[in-house]
Protein backbone atom coordinates (compact mmCIF):
# COMPACT_ATOMS: atom_id res chain seq x y z
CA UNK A 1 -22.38 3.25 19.29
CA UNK A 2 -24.69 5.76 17.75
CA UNK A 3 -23.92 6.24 13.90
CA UNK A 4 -23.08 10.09 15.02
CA UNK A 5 -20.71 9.00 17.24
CA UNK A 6 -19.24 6.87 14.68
CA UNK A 7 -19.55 9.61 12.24
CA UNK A 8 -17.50 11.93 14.61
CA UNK A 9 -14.53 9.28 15.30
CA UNK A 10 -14.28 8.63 12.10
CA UNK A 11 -13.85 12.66 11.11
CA UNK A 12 -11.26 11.87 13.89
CA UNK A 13 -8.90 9.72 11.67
CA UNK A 14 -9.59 11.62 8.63
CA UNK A 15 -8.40 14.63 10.59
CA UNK A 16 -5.16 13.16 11.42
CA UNK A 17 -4.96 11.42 8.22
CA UNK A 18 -5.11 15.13 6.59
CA UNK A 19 -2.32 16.79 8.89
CA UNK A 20 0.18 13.45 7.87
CA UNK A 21 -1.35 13.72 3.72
CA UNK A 22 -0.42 17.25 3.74
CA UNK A 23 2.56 17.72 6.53
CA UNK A 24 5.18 17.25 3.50
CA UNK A 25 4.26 21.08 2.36
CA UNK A 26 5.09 22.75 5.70
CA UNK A 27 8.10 20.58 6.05
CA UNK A 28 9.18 22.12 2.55
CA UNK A 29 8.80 25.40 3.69
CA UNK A 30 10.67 25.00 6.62
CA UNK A 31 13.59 23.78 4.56
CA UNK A 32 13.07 26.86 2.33
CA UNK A 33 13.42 29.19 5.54
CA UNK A 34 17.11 27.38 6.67
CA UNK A 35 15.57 24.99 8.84
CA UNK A 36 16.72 20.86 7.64
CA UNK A 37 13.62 18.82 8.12
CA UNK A 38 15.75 17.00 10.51
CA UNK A 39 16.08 20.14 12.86
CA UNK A 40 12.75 21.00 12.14
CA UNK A 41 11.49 17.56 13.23
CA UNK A 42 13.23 17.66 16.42
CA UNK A 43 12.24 21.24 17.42
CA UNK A 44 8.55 20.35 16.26
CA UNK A 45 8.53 17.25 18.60
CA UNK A 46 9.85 18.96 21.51
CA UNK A 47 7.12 21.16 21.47
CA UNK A 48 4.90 18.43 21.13
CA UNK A 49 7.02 16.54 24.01
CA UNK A 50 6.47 20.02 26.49
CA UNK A 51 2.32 20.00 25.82
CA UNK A 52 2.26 16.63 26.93
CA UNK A 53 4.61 16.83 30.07
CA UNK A 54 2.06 20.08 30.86
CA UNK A 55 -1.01 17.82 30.14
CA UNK A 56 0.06 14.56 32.08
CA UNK A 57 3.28 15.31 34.56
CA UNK A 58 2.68 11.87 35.40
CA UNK A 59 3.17 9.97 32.14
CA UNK A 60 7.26 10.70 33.27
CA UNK A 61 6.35 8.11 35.75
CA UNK A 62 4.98 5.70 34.24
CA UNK A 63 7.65 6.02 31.35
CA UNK A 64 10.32 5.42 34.01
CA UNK A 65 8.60 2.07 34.87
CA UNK A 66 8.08 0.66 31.93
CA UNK A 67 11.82 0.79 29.82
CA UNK A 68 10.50 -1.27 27.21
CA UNK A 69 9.28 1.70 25.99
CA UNK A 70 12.41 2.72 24.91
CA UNK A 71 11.79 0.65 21.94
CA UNK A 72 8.73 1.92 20.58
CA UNK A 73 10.83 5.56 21.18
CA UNK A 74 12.94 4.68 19.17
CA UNK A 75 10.74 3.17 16.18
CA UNK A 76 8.60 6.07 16.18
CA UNK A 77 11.38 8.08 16.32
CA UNK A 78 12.78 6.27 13.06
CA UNK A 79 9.82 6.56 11.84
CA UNK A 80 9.83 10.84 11.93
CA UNK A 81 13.29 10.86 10.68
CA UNK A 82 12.79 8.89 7.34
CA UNK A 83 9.12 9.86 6.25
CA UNK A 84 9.36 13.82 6.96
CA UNK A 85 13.12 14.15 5.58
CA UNK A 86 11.55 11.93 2.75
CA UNK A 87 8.90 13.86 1.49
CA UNK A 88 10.73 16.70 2.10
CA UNK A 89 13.60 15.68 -0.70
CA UNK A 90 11.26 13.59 -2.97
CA UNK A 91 8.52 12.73 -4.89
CA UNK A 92 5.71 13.03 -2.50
CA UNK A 93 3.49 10.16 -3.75
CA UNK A 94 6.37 7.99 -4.38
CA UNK A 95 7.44 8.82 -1.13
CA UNK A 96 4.19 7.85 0.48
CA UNK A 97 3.27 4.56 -1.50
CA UNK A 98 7.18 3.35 -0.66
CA UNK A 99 6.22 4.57 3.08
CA UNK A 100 2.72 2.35 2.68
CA UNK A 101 4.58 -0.45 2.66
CA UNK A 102 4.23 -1.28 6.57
CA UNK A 103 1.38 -3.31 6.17
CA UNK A 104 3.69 -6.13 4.46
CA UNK A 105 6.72 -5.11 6.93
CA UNK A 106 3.78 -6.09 9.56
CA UNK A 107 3.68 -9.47 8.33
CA UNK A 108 7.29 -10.49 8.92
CA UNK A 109 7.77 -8.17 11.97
CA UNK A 110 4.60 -9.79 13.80
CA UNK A 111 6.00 -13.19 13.10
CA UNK A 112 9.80 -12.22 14.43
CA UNK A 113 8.68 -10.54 17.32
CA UNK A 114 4.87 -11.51 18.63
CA UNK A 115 5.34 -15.37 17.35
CA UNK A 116 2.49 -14.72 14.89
CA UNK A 117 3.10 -17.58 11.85
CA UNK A 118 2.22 -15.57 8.68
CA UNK A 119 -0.94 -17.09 6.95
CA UNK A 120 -1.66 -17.95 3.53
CA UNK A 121 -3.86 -14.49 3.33
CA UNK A 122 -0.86 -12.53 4.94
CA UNK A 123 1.86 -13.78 2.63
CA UNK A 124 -0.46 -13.24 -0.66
CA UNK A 125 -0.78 -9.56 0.89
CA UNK A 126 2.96 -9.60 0.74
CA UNK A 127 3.73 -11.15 -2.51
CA UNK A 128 1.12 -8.21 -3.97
CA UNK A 129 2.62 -4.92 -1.96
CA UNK A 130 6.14 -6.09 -2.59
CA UNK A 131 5.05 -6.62 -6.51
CA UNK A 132 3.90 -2.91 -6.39
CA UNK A 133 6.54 -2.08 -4.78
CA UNK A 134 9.14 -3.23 -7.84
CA UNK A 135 6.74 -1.90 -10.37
CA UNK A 136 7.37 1.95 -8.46
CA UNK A 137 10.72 1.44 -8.06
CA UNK A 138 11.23 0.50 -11.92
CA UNK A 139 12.69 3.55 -13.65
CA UNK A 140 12.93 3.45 -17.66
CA UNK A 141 16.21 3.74 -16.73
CA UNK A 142 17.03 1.67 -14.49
CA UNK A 143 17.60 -2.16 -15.00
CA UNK A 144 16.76 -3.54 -11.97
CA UNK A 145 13.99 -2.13 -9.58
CA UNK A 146 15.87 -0.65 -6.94
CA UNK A 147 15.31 2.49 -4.75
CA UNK A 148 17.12 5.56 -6.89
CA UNK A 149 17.52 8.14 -4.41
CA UNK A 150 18.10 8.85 -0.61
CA UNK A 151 14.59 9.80 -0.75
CA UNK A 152 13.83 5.89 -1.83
CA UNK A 153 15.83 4.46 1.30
CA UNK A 154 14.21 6.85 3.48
CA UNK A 155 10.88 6.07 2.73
CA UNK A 156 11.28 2.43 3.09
CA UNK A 157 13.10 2.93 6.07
CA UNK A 158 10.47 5.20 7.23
CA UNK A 159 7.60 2.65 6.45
CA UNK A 160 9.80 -0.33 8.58
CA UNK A 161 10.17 1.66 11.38
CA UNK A 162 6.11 2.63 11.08
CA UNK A 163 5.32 -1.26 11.04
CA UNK A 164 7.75 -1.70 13.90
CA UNK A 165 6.23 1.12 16.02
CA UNK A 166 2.61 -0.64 15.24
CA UNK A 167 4.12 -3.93 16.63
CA UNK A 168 5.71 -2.59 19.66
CA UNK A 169 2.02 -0.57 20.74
CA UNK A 170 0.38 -3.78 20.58
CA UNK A 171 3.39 -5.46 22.59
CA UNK A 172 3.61 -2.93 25.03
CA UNK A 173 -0.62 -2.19 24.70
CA UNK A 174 -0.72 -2.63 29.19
CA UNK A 175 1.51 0.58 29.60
CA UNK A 176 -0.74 3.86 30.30
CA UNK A 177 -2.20 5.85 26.80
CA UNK A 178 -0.20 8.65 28.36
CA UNK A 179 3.50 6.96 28.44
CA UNK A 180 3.35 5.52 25.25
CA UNK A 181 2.17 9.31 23.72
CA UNK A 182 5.41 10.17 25.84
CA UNK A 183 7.48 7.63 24.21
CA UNK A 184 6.45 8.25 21.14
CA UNK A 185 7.22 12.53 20.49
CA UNK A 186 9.85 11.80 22.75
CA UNK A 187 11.88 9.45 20.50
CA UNK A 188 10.53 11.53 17.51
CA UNK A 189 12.94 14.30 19.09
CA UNK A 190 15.83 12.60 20.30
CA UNK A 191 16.30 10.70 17.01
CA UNK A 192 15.64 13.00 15.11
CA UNK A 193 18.34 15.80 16.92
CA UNK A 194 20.49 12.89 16.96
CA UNK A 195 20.33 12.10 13.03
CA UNK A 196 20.76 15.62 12.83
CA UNK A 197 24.03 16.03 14.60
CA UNK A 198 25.28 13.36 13.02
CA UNK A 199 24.51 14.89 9.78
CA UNK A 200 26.21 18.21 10.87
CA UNK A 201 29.01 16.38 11.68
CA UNK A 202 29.18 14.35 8.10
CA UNK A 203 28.70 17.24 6.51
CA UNK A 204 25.12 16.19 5.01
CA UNK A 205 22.46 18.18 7.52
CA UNK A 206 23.16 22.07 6.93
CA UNK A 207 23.54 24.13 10.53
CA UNK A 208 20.06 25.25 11.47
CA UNK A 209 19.58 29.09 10.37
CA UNK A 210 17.69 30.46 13.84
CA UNK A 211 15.24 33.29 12.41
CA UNK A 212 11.69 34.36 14.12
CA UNK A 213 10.70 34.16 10.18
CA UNK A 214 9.74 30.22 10.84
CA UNK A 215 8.82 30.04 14.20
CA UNK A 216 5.20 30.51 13.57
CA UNK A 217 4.96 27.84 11.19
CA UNK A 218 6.64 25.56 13.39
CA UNK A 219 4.75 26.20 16.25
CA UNK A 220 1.66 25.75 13.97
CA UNK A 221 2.86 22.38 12.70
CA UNK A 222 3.46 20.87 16.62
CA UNK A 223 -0.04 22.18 17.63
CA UNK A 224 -1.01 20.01 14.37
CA UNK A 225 0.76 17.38 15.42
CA UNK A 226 -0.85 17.51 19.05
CA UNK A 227 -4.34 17.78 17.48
CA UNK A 228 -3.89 15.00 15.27
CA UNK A 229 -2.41 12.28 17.86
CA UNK A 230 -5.07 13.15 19.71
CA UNK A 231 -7.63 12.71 16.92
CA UNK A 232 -6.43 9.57 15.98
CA UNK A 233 -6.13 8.26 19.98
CA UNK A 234 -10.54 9.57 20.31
CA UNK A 235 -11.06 7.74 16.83
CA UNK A 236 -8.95 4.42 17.32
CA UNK A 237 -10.49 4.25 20.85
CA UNK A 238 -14.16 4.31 19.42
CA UNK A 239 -13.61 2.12 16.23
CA UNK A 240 -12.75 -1.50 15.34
CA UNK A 241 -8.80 -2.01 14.43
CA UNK A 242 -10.08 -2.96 10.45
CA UNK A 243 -12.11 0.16 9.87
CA UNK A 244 -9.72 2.58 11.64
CA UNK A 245 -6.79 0.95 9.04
CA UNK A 246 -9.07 1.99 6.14
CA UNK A 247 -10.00 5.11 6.95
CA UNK A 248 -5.94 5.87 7.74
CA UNK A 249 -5.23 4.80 4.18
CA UNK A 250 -6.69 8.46 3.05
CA UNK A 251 -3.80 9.89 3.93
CA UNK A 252 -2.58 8.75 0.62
CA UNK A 253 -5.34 10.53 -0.67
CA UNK A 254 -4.69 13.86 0.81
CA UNK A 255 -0.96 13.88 -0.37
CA UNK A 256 -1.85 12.94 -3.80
CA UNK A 257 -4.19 15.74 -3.89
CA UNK A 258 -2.03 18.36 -2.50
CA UNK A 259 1.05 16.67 -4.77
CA UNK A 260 -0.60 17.46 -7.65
CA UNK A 261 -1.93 20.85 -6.61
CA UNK A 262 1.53 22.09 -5.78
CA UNK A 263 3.34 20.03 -8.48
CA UNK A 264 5.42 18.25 -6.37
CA UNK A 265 4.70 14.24 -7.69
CA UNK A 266 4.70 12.51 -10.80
CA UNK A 267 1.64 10.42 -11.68
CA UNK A 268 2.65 8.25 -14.16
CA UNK A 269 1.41 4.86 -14.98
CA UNK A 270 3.87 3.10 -13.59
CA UNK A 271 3.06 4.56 -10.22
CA UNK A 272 -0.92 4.62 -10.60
CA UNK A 273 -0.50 0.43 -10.97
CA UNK A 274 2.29 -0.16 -8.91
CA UNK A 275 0.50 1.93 -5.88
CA UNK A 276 -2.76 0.00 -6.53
CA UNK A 277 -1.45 -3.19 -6.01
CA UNK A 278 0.24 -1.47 -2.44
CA UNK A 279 -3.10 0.32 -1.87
CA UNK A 280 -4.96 -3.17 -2.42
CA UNK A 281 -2.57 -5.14 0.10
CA UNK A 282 -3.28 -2.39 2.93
CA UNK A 283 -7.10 -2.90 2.60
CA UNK A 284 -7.15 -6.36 2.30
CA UNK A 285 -4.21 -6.32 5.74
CA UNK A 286 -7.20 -3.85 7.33
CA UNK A 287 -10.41 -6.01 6.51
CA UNK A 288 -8.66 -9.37 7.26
């Protein structure tokens, strides 16, 4: 491969990276505008869900054919519901470090479900993202370093079901591109309507107030979505697994930046170390 070509699929993966780093501000403005990042989710990824039926009618098929697929629907449906109601409710670059996790979650899920023995290499990348881990969940006041907040459990949640949905692509890696693309907005909606209802129900998830005020920004945030899955499916095609992990790892980057911008993080340094050490595991887990 040329070094342009290179050069252009990896401007691929920064471009999704960017629309992930800096989907936490639209998500807020939704919620702003009456619309739970719950609903908004689901109404985002049924969008999403119709461009793809219009692009490939046939991925239906092929989704029908394969029901393990249901699985990584539902992971990467998981995976919507706690990162975007996350960052919605919480410190953004906690949020995402806690979310960064997935790398270590990888380890254990691997070995569970693809028979992969963790190595020596794999369980010192463990032993340092969980000790970053502790050292962000440490408050001054806390005692012990647990997660404080909803926005704490969804993030780790969030960041497990990520690690799961990477598992499950490589398990299920003979089904067509165009299924698993299905599966994956697909479960994004359903779970994420189906959190939602049960929210409505609880009494946790407000109604959804319908106005035309946010239906541009949501349809701007699906096309975003779209553009980016895409991106990432040219630049993950065209790269090796290790670089493509790197380059992903911006997206902490990009929500850092626009965290601080918009004062919506804390950078203290009990975060700056304890994110280092989670930073340093998902490098090492990409250039293994």
């Amino acid at each position: 491969m040329s070094p342009r070509a290179k050069a252009l699929a990896a401007g691929a993966l920064v471009c999704n990276a960017f629309v992930w780093g800096v989907s936490w501000w639209p998500f807020r403005e939704l919620q702003a505008m009456g619309l739970h990042p719950l609903w908004s989710t689901a109404l985002i990824y049924f969008f999403c869900l119709a461009g793809i039926s219009a692009w490939r009618p046939g991925a239906w098929r092929s989704f029908a054919h394969h029901p393990q697929l249901w699985w990584l629907a539902v992971a990467a449906g998981l995976t919507n519901v706690g990162f975007n109601w996350a960052v919605t409710v919480g410190d953004v670059v906690r949020v995402v470090l806690l979310f960064y996790l997935m790398p270590a979650w990888s380890v254990l899920l691997a070995w569970l479900l693809l028979g992969e023995r963790p190595t020596r290499a794999s369980l010192l990348r463990l032993l340092l993202a969980m000790t970053g881990v502790i050292i962000v969940l440490k408050e001054p006041a806390s005692p012990w370093p647990l997660p404080q907040d909803a926005a704490d459990w969804l993030a780790l949640m969030g960041g497990l079901s990520f690690a799961a949905t990477n598992v499950m692509l490589r398990k299920l890696e003979y089904t067509p591109d165009a299924s698993r693309m299905l599966a994956m907005f697909g479960g994004g909606a359903i779970m994420a309507s189906g959190a939602a209802l049960l929210g409505l129900i609880g009494g946790t998830v407000s109604a959804p107030l319908w106005s035309v005020v946010w239906v541009p920004l949501a349809l701007g945030l699906s096309l975003a979505f779209l553009v980016s899955n895409m991106a990432l499916q040219y630049g993950a095609a065209r790269l090796a697994a290790s670089t493509t992990a790197v380059v992903m790892l911006t997206e902490i980057l990009f929500a850092s930046i626009s965290a601080a911008l918009l004062g919506a993080a804390e950078f203290s340094p009990r975060i700056l170390l304890g994110g280092s050490l989670i930073v340093l595991a998902a490098v090492l887990a990409a250039r293994k």
